[in-house]
C-alpha atoms as a PDB file:
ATOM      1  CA  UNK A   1     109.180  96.975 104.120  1.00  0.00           C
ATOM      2  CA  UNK A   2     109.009  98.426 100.307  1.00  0.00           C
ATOM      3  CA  UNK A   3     106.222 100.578  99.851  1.00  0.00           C
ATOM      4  CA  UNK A   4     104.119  99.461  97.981  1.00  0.00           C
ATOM      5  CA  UNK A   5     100.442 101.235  98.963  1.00  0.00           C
ATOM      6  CA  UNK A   6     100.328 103.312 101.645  1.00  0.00           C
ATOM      7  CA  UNK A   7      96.821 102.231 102.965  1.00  0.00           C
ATOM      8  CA  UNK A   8      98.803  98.947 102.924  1.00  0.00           C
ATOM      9  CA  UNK A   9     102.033 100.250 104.980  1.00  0.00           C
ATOM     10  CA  UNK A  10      99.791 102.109 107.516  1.00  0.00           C
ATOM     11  CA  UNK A  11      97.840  99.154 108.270  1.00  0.00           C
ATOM     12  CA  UNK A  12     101.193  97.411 108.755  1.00  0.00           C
ATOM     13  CA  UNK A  13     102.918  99.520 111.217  1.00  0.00           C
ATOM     14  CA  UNK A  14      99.376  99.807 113.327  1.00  0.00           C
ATOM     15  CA  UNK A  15     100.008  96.174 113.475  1.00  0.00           C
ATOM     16  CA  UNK A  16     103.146  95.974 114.346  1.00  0.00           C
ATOM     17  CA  UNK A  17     103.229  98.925 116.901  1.00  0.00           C
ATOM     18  CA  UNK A  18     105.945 100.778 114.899  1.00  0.00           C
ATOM     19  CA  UNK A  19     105.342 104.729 114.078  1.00  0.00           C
ATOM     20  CA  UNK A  20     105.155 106.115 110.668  1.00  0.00           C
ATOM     21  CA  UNK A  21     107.033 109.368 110.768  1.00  0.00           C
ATOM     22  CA  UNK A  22     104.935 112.253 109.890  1.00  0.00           C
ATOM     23  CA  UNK A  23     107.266 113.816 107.154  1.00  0.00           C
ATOM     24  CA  UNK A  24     106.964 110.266 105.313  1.00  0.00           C
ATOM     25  CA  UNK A  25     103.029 110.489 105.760  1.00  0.00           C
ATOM     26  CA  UNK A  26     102.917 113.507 104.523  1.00  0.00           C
ATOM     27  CA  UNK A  27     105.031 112.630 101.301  1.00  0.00           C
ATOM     28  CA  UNK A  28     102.702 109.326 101.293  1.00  0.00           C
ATOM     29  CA  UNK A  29      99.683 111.636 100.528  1.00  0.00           C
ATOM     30  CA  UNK A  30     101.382 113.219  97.843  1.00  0.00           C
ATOM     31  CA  UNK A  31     100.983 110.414  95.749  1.00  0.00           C
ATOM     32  CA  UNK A  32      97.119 110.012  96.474  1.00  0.00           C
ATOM     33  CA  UNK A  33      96.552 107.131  94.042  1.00  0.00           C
ATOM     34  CA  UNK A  34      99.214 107.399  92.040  1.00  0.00           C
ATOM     35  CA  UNK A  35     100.206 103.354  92.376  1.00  0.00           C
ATOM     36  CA  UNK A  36     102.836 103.911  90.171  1.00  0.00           C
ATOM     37  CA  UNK A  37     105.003 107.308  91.246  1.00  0.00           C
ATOM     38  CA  UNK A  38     104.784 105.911  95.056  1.00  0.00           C
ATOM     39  CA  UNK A  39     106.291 102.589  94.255  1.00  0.00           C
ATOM     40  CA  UNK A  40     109.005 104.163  92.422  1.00  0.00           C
ATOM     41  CA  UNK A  41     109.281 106.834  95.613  1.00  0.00           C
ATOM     42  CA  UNK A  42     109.535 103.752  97.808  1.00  0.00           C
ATOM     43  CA  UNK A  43     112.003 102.273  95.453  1.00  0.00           C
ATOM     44  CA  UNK A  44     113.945 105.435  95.851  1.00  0.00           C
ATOM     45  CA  UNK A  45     113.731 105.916  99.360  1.00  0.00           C
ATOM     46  CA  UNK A  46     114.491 101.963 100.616  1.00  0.00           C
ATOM     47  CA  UNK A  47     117.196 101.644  98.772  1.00  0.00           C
ATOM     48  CA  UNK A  48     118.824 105.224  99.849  1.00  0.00           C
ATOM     49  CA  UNK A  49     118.036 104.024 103.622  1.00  0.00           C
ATOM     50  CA  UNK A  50     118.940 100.197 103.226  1.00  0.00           C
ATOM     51  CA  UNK A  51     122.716 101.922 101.892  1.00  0.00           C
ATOM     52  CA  UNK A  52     122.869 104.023 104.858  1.00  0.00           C
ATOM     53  CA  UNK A  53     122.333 100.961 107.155  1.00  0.00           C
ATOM     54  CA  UNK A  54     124.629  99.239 105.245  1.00  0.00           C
ATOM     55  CA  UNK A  55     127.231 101.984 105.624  1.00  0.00           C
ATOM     56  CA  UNK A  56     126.954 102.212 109.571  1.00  0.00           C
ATOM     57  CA  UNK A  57     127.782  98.596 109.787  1.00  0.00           C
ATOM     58  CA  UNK A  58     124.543  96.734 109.373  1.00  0.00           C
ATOM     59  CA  UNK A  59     125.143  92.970 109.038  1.00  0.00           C
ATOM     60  CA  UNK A  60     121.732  91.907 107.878  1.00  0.00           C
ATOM     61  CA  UNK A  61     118.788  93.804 106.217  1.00  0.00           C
ATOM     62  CA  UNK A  62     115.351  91.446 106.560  1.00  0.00           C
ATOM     63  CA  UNK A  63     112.762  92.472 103.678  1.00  0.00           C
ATOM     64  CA  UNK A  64     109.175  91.455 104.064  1.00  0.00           C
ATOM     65  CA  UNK A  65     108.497  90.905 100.171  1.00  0.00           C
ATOM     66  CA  UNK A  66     104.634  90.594 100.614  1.00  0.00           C
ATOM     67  CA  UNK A  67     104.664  88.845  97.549  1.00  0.00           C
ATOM     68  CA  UNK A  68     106.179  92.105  94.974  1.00  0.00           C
ATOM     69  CA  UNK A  69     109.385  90.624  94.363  1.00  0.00           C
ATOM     70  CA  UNK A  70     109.796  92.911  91.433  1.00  0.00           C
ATOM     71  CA  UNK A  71     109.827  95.779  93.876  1.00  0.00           C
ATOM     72  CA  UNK A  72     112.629  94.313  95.746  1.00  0.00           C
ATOM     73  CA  UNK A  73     114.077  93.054  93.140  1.00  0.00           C
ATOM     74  CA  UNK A  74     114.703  96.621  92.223  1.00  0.00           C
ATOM     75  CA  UNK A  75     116.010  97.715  95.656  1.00  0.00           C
ATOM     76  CA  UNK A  76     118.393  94.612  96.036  1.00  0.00           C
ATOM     77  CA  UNK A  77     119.512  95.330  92.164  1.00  0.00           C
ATOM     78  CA  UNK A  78     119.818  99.342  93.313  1.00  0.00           C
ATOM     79  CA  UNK A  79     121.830  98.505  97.055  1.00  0.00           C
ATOM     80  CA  UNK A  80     124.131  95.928  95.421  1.00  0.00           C
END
């Protein structure tokens, strides 16, 4: 999932039952309300780790958009 708002991706995992690891919540609350320096962080960082998946052999990578395509469209543009 692109990060998008960290509120946002905490809520998600909580959901979902998956675990946030702490170095990445730490690095979340860097960005405080900076909108704009985290999405470009999460650009960064799910692209770098959508490549490594893709270099160990991954056949499939499954996005949930929640409706910022422009976000992905940046990873997918960044991984291809």
């Amino acid at each position: 999932m692109p990060i998008y708002n960290s509120k946002q991706l905490i809520r998600f995992a909580n959901n979902c039952g998956a675990e946030i690891p702490r170095w990445l919540k730490f690095k979340l609350e860097d960005y405080s309300d900076d909108l704009d320096s985290l999405r470009e962080f999460g650009v960064d960082f799910i692209s770098e780790l959508s490549e490594t998946l893709i270099q160990y052999g991954v056949p499939s990578i499954h996005f949930y958009s929640l409706n910022y395509s422009k976000t992905l469209s940046k990873i997918i543009k960044n991984i291809s």
